[in-house]
Protein backbone atom coordinates (compact mmCIF):
# COMPACT_ATOMS: atom_id res chain seq x y z
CA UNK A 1 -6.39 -72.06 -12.86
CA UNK A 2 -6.61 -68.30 -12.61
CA UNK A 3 -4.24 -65.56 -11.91
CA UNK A 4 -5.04 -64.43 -8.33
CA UNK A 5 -6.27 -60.89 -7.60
CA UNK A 6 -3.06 -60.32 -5.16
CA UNK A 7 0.00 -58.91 -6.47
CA UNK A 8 2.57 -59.98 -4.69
CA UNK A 9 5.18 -58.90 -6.86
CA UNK A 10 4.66 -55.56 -6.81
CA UNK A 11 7.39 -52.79 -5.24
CA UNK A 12 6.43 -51.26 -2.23
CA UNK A 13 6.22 -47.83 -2.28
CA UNK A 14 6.11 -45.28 0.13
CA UNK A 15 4.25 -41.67 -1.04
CA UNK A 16 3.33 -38.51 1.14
CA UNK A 17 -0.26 -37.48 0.32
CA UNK A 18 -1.18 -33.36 -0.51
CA UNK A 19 -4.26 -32.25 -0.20
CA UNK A 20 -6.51 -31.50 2.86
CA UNK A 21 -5.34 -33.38 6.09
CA UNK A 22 -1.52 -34.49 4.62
CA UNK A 23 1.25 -32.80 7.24
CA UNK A 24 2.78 -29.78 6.35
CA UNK A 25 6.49 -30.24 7.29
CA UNK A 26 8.68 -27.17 8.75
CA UNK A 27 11.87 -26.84 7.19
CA UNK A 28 15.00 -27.96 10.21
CA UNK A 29 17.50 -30.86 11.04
CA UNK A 30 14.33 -32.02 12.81
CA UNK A 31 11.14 -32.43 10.67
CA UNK A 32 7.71 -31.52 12.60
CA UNK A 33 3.95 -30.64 11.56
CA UNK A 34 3.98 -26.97 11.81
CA UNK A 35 2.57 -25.78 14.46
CA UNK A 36 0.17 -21.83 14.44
CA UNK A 37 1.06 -19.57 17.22
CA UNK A 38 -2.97 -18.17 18.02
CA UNK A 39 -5.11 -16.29 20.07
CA UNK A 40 -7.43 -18.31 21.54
CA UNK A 41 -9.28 -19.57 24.91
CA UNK A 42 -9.18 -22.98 25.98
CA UNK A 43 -11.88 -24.76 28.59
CA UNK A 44 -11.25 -28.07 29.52
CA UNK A 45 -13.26 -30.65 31.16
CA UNK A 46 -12.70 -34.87 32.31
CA UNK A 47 -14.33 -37.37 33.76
CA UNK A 48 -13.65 -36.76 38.11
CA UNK A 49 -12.00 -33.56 37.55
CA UNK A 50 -13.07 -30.05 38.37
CA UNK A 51 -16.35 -28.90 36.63
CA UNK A 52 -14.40 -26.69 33.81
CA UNK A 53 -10.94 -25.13 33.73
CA UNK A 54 -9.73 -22.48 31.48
CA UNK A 55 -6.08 -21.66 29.78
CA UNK A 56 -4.62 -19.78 26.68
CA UNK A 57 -3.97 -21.96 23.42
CA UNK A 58 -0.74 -21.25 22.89
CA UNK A 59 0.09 -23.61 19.41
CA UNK A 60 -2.13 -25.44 17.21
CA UNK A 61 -1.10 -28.23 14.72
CA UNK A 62 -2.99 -30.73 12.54
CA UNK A 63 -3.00 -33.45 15.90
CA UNK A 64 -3.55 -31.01 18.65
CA UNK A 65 -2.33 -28.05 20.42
CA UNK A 66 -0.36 -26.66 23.67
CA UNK A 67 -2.39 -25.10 26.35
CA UNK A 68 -1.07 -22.85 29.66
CA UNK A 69 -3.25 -23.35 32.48
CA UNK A 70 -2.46 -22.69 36.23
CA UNK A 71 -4.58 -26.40 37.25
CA UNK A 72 -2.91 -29.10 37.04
CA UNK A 73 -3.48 -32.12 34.53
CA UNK A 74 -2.29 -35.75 34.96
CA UNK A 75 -0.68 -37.47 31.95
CA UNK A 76 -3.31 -39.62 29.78
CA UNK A 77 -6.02 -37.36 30.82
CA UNK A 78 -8.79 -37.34 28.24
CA UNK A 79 -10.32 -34.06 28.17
CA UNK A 80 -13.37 -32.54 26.58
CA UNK A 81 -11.71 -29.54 25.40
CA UNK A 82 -13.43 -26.37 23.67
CA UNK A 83 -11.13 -23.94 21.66
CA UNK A 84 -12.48 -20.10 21.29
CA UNK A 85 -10.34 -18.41 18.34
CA UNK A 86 -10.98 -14.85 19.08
CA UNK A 87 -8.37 -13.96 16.40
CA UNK A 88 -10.40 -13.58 13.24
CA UNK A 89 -13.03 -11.51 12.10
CA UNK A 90 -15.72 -13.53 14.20
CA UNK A 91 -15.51 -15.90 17.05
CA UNK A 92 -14.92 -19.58 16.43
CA UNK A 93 -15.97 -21.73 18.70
CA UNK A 94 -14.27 -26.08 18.50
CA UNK A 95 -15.51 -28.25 20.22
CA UNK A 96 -13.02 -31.39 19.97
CA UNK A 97 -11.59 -34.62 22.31
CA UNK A 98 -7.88 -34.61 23.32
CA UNK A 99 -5.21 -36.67 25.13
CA UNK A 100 -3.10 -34.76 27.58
CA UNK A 101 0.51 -36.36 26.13
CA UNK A 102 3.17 -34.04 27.80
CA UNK A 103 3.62 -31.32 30.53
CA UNK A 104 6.05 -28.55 30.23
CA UNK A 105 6.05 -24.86 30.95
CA UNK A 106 6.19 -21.82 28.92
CA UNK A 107 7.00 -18.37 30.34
CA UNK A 108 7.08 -20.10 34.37
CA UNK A 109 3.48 -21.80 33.77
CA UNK A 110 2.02 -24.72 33.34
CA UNK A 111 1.68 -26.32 29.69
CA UNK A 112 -0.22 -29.53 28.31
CA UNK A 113 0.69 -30.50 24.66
CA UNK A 114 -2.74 -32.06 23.88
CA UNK A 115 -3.14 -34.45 20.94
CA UNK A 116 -6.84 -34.84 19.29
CA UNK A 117 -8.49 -37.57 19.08
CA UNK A 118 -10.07 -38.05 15.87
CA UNK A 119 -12.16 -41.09 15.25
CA UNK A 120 -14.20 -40.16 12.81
CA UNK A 121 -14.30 -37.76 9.45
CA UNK A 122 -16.27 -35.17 11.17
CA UNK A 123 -13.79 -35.02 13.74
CA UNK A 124 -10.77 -34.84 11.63
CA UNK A 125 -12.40 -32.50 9.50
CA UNK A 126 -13.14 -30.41 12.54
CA UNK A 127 -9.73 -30.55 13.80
CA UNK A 128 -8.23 -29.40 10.66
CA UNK A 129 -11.08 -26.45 10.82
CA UNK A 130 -9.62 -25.16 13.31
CA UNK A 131 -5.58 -25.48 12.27
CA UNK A 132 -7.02 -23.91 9.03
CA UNK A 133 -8.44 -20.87 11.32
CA UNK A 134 -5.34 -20.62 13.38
CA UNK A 135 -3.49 -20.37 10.37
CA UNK A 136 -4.71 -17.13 8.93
C-alpha cells in the first residue's frame, strides 16, 4: 500500500503574506488596513437609482473607500462607482464595483464606507491601483 499524498500530520500554521495585495496594518490597540486620506471625485451609479450621483472620496484602503455625498444610499446598495484622483501629476480615472456597508457622517454630511468588490485579478489589481495612487 502507498503512503497517501495528504499530510495529515502536519502543524497548522498561520502566516501573513508581503508583497502586493497583503494588508498593511496601522499601528493602535485596534489593528486596521490603513486607510489614504485623498483628493478625489466620486460618481456613483445602481440599478433603480438616480442616473449618476457625485461625492468627495474622503479615505481609500485596500477593500474600499468612504465617500460624502448629499443623496442618500440604502445599505447593501451595489454601486457602479468611478473614482477621479485629481491629486497627482495627471488625472486617474477607476472604474471599480462596491457594496455600500455603513452610513455615517463626516463634518454634518452624509458618508458611505464602500467596500470593493473584487472578483477577479484585474479587479483586485485595479483596486490596489488606485490605493497605490492615493498613497503618494
Amino acid at each position: 500500500m502507498s503512503a497517501s499524498p495528504l499530510n495529515f500530520d502536519a502543524p497548522a500554521t498561520t502566516e501573513l503574506r508581503s508583497g502586493p495585495g497583503a494588508p498593511i496594518f496601522e499601528p493602535g490597540p485596534h489593528t486596521r488596513i490603513r486607510r489614504h486620506a485623498t483628493r478625489a471625485i466620486a460618481t456613483m451609479t445602481w440599478s433603480g437609482g438616480p442616473r449618476e450621483i457625485f461625492g468627495q472620496v474622503v479615505n481609500v484602503s485596500l477593500n474600499g473607500c468612504l465617500v460624502k455625498t448629499e443623496s442618500t444610499i440604502a445599505d447593501g446598495t451595489e454601486v457602479d462607482l468611478t473614482v477621479t484622483v485629481i491629486g497627482g501629476p495627471e488625472v486617474e480615472k477607476f472604474a471599480l464595483r462596491a457594496l455600500v456597508r455603513r452610513r455615517t457622517e463626516v463634518a454634518g454630511r452624509r458618508a458611505y464606507g464602500l467596500e470593493f468588490i473584487c472578483e477577479s485579478t484585474d479587479e483586485r489589481e485595479l483596486a490596489q491601483r488606485l490605493y497605490a495612487e492615493t498613497a503618494r
